[in-house]
N, C-alpha and C. Protein backbone atom coordinates (compact mmCIF):
# COMPACT_ATOMS: atom_id res chain seq x y z
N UNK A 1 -9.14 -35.28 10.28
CA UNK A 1 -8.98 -33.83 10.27
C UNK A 1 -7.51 -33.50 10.51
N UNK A 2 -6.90 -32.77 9.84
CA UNK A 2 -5.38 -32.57 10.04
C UNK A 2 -5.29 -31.37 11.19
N UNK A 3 -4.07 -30.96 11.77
CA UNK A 3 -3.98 -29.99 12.72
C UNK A 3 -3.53 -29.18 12.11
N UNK A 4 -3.76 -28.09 12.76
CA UNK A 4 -3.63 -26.66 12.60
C UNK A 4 -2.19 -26.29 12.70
N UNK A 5 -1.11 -25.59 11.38
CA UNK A 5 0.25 -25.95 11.80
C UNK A 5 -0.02 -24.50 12.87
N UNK A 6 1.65 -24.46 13.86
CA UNK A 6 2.14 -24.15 14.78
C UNK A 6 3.68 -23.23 14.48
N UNK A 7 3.41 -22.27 15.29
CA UNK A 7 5.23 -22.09 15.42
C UNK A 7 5.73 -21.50 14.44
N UNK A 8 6.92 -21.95 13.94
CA UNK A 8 7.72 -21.78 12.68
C UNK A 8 6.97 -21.90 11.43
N UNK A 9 6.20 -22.59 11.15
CA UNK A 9 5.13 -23.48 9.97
C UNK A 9 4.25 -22.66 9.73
N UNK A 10 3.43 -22.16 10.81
CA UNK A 10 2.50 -21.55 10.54
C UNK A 10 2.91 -19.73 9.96
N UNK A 11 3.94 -19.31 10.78
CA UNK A 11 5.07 -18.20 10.37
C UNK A 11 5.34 -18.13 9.03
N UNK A 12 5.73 -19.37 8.42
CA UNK A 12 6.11 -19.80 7.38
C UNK A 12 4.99 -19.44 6.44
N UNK A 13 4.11 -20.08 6.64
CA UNK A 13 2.60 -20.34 5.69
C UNK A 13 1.61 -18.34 5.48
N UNK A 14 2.04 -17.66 6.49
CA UNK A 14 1.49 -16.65 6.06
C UNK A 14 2.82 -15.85 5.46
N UNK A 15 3.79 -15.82 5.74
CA UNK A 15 4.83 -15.75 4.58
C UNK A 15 4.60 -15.92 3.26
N UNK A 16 4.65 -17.13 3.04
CA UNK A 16 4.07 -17.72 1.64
C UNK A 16 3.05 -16.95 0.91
N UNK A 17 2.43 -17.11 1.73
CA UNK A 17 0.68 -16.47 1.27
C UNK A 17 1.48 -14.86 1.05
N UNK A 18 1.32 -14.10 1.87
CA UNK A 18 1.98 -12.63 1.51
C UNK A 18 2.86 -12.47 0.37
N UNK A 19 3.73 -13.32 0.29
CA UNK A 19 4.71 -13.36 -1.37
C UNK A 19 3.56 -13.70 -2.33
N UNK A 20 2.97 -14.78 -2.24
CA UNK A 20 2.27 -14.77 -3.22
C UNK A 20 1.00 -13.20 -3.91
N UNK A 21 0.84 -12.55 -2.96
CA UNK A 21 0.00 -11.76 -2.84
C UNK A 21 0.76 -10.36 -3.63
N UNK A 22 2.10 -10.63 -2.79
CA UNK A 22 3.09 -9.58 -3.65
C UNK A 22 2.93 -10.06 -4.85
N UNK A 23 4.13 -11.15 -5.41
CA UNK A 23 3.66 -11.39 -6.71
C UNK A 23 2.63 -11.17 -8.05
N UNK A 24 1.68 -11.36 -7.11
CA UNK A 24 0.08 -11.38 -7.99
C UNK A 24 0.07 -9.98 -8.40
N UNK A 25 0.39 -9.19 -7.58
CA UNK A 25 0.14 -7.27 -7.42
C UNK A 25 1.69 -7.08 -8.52
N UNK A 26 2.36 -7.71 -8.49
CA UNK A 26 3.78 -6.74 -8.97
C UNK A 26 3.09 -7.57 -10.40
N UNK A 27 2.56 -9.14 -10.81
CA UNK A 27 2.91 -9.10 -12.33
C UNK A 27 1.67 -8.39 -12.82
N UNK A 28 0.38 -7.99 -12.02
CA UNK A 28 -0.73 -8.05 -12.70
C UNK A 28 -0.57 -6.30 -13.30
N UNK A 29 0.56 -5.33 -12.59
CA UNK A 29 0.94 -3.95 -12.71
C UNK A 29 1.50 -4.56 -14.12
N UNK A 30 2.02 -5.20 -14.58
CA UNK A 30 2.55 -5.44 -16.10
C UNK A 30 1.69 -5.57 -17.20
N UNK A 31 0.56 -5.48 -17.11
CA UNK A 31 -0.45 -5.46 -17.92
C UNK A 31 -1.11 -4.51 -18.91
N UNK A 32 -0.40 -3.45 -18.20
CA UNK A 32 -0.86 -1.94 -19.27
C UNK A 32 -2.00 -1.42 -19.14
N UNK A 33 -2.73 -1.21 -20.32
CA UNK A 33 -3.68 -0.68 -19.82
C UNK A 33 -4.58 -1.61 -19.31
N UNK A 34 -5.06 -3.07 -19.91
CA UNK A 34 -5.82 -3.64 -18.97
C UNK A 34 -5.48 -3.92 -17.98
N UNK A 35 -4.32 -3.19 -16.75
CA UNK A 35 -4.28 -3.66 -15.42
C UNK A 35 -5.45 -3.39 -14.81
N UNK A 36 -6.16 -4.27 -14.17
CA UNK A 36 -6.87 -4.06 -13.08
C UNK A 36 -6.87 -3.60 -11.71
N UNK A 37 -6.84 -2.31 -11.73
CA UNK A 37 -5.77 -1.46 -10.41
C UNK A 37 -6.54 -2.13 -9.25
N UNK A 38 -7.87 -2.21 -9.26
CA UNK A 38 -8.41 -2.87 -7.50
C UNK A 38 -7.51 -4.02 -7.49
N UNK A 39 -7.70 -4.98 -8.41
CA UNK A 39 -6.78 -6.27 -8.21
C UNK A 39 -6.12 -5.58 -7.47
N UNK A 40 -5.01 -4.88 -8.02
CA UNK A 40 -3.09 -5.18 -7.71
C UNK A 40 -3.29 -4.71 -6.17
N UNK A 41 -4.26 -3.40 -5.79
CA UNK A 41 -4.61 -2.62 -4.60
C UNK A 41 -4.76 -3.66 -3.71
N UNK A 42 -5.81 -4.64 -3.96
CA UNK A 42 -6.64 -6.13 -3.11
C UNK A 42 -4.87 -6.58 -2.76
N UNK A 43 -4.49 -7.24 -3.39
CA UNK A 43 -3.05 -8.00 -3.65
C UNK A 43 -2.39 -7.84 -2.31
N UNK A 44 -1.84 -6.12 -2.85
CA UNK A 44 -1.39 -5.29 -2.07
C UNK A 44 -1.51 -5.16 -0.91
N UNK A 45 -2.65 -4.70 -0.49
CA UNK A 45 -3.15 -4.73 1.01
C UNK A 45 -2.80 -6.39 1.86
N UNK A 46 -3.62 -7.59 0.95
CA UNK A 46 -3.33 -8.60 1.62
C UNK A 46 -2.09 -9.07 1.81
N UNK A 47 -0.91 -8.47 1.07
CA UNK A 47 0.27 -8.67 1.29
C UNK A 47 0.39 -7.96 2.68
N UNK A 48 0.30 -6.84 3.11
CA UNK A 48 0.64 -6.20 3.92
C UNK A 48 0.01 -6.40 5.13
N UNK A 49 -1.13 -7.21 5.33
CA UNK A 49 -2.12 -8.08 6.02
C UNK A 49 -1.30 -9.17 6.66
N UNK A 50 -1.37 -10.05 5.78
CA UNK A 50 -0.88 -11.13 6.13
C UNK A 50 0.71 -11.32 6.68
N UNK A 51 1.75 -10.14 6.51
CA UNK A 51 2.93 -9.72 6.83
C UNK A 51 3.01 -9.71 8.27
N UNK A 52 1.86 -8.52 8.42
CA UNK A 52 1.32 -8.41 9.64
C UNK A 52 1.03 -9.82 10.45
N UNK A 53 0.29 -10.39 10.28
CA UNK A 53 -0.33 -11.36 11.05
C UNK A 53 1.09 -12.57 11.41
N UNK A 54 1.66 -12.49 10.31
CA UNK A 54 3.13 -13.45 10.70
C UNK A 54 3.94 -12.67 11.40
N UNK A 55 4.01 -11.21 11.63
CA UNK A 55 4.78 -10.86 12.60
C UNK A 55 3.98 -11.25 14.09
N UNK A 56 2.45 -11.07 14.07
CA UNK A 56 1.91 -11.08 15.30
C UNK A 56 2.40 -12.94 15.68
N UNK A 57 2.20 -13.81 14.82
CA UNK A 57 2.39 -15.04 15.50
C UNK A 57 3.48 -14.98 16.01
N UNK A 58 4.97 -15.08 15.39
CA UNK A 58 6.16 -14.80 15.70
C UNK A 58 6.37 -14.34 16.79
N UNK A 59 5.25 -13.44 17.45
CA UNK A 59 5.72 -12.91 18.80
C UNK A 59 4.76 -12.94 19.85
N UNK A 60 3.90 -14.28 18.98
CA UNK A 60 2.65 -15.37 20.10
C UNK A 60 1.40 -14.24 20.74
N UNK A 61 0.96 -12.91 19.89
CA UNK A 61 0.42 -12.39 19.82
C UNK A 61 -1.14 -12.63 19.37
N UNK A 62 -2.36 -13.19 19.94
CA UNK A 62 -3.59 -13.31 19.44
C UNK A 62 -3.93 -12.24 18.52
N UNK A 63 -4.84 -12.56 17.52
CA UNK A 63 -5.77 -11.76 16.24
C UNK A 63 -6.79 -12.37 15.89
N UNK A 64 -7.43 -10.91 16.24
CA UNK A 64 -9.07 -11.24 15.84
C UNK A 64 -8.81 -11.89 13.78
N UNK A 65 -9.88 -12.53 13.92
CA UNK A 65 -10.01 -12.68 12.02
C UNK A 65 -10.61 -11.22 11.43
N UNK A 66 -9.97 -10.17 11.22
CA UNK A 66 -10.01 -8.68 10.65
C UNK A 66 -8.73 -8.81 9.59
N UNK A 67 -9.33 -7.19 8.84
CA UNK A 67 -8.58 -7.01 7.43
C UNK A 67 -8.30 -5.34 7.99
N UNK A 68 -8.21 -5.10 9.20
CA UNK A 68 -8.26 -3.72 9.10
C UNK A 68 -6.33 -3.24 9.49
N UNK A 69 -5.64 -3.11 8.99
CA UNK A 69 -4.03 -2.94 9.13
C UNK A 69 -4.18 -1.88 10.68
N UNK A 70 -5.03 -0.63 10.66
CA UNK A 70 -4.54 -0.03 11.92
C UNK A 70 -5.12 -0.96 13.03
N UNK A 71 -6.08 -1.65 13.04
CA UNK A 71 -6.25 -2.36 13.79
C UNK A 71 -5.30 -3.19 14.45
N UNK A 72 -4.67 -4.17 13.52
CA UNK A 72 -3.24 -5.13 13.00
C UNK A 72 -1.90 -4.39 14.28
N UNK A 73 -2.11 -3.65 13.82
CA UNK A 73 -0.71 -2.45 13.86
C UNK A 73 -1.08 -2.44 15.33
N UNK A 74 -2.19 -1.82 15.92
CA UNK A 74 -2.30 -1.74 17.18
C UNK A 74 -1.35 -2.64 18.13
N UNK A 75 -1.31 -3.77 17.87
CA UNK A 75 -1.58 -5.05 18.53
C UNK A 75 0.06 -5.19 18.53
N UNK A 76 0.70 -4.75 17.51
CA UNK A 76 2.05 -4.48 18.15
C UNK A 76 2.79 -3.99 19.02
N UNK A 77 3.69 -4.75 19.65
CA UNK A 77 4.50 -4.05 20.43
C UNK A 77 5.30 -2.59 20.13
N UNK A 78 5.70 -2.44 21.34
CA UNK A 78 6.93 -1.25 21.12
C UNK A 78 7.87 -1.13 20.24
N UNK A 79 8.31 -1.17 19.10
CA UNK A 79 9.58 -1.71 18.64
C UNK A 79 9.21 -2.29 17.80
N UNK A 80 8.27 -2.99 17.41
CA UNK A 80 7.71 -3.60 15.83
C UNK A 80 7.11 -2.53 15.00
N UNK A 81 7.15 -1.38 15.07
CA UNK A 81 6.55 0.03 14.15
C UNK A 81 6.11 -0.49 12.95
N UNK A 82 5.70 -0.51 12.40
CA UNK A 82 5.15 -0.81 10.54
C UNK A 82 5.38 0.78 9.93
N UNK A 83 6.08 0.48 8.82
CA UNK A 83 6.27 1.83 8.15
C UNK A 83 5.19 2.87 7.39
N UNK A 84 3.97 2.89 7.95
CA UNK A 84 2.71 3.34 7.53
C UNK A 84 2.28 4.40 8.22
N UNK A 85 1.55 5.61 7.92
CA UNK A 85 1.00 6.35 8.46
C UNK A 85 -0.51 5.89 8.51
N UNK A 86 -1.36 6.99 9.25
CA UNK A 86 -2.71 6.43 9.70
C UNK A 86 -3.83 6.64 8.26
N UNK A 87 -3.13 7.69 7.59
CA UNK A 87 -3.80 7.47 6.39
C UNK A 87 -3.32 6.35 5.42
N UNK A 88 -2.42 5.74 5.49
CA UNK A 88 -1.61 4.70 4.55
C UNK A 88 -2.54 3.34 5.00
N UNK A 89 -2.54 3.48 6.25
CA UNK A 89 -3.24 2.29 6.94
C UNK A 89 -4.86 1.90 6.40
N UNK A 90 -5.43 2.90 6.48
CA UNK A 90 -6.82 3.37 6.14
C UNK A 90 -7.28 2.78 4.49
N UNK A 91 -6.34 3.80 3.92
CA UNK A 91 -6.36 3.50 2.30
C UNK A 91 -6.11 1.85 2.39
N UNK A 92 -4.71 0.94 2.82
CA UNK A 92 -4.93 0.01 2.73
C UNK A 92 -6.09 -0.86 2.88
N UNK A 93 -6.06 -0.63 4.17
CA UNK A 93 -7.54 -1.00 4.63
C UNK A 93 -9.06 -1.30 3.71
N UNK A 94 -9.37 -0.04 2.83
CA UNK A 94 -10.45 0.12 2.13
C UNK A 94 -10.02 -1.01 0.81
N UNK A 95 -8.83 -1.32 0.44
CA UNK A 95 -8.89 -2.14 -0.53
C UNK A 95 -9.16 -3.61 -0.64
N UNK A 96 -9.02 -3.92 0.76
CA UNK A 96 -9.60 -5.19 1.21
C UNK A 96 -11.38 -5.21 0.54
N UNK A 97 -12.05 -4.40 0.64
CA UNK A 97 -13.24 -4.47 0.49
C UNK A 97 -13.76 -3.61 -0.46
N UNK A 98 -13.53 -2.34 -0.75
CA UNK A 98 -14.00 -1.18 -1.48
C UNK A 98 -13.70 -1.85 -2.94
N UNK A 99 -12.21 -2.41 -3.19
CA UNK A 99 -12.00 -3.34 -4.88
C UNK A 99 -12.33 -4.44 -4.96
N UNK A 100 -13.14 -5.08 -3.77
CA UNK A 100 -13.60 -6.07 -4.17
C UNK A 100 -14.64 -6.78 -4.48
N UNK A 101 -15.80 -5.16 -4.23
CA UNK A 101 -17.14 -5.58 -4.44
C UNK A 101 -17.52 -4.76 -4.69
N UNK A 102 -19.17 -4.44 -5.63
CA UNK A 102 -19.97 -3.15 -6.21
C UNK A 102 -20.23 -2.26 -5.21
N UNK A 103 -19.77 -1.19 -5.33
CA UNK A 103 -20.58 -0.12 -4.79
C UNK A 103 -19.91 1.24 -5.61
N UNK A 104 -20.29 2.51 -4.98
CA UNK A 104 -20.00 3.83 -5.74
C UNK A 104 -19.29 4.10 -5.06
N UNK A 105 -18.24 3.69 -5.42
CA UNK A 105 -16.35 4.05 -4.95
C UNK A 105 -15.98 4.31 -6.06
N UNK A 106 -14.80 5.08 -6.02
CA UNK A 106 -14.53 5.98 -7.19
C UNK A 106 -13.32 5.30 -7.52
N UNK A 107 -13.02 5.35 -8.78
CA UNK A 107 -12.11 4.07 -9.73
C UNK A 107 -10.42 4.21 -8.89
N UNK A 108 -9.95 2.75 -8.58
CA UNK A 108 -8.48 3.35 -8.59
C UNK A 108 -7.71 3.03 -10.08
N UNK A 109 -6.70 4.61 -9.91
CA UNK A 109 -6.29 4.26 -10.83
C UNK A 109 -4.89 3.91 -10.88
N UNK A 110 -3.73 4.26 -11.82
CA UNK A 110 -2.56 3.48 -12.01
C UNK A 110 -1.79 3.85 -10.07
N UNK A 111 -1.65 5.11 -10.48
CA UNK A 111 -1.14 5.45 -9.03
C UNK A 111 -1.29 4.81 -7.94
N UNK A 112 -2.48 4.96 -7.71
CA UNK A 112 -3.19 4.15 -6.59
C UNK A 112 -2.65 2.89 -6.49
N UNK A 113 -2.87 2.10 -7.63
CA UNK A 113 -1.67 0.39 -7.95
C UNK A 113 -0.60 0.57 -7.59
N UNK A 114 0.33 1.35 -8.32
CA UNK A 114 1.70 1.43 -7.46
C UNK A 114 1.83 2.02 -6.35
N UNK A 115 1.42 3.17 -5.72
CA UNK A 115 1.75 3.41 -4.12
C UNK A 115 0.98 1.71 -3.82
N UNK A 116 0.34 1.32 -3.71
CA UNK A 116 0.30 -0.05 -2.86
C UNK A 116 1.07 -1.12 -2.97
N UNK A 117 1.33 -1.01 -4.03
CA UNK A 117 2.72 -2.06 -4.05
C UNK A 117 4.04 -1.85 -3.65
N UNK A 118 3.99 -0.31 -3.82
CA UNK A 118 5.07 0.44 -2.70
C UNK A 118 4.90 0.16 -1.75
N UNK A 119 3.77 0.39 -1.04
CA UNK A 119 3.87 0.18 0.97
C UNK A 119 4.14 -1.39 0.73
N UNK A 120 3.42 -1.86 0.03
CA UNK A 120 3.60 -3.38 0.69
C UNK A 120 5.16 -3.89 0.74
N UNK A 121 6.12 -3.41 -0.95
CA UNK A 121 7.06 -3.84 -0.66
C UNK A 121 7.86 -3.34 1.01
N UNK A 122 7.23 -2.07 1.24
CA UNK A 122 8.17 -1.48 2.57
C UNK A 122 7.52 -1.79 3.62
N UNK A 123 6.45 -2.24 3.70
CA UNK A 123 5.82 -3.54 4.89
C UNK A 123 6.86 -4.61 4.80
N UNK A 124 6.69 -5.47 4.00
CA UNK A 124 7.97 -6.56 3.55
C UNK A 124 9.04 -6.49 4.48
N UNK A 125 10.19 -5.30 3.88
CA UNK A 125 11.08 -5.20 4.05
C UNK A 125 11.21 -4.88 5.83
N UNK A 126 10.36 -4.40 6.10
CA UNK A 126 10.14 -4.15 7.92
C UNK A 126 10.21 -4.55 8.51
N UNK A 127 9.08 -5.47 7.99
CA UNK A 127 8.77 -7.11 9.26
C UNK A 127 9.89 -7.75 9.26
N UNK A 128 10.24 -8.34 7.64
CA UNK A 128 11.07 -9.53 7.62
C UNK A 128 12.16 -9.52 8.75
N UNK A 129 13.09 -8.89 8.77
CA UNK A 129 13.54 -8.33 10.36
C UNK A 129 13.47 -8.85 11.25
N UNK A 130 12.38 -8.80 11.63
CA UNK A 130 11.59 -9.30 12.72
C UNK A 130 11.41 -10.75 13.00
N UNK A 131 11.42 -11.45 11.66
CA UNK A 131 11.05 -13.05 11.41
C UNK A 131 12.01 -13.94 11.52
N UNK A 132 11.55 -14.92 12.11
CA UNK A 132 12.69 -16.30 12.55
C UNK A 132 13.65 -16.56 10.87
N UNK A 133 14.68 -16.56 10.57
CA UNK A 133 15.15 -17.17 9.10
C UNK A 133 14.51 -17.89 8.54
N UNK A 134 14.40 -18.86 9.50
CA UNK A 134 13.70 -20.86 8.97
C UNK A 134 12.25 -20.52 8.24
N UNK A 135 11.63 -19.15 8.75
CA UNK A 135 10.23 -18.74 8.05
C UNK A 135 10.01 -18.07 7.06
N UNK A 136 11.28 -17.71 6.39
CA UNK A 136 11.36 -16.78 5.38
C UNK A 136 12.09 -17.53 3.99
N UNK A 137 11.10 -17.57 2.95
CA UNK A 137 11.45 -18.03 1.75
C UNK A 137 11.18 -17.25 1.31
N UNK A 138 12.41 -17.39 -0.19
CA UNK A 138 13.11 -16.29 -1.09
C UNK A 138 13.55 -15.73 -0.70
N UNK A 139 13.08 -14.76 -1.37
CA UNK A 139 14.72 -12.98 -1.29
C UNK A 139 14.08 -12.11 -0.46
């Protein structure tokens, strides 16, 4: 059984994961009309999720296994703010689950795709800040 990485590594690894999440959301918006706006929304949010959760390690902060950002956000200190309001949080929130499974939720559409790829890039840009260098790959 291998161990669970630690520290810098593990900092590192939800990094990763969050770029990738960006990524997925910024090329799948290139698609036109077949973009799949829940996708890029899903993407989106987990970018801004997982941002989160590498700021909480970074500052040896426990987390429950949740997808809920105001929740996330709580759990921060003084001085780590996330650039979101409580409705920004919320909306994120619902895309974790509302685009990713059947029910009578009402379609997102292009908008909806880009404001989430908006917050996420300005989640991004917030945290990173915050993050050790050695944990931050790319730009």
């Amino acid at each position: 059984m291998s161990e669970r990485p630690k520290g810098i590594d593990l900092i590192r690894q939800w990094v990763e994961k969050a770029e990738e999440d960006l990524l997925t959301a910024e090329h799948t918006l290139t698609l036109g009309e077949k973009c799949p706006f829940a996708t890029v929304c899903f993407h989106a949010q987990q970018c801004v999720e997982k941002y989160i959760k590498a700021l909480l390690v970074s500052l040896t902060i426990d987390f429950p296994r949740i997808h809920d950002i105001g929740e996330l956000t709580q759990l921060l200190p003084q001085g780590h703010d996330i650039p979101l309001d409580k409705s920004q949080q919320e909306r994120l929130t619902d895309y974790a689950v509302v685009s990713r499974y059947p029910g009578n939720w009402e379609p997102l559409a292009r908008t909806d795709a880009e404001e989430a790829v908006t917050l996420a890039r300005q989640v991004r840009e917030n945290i990173r800040v915050f993050l050790p260098a050695e944990a931050i790959s790319g730009p």
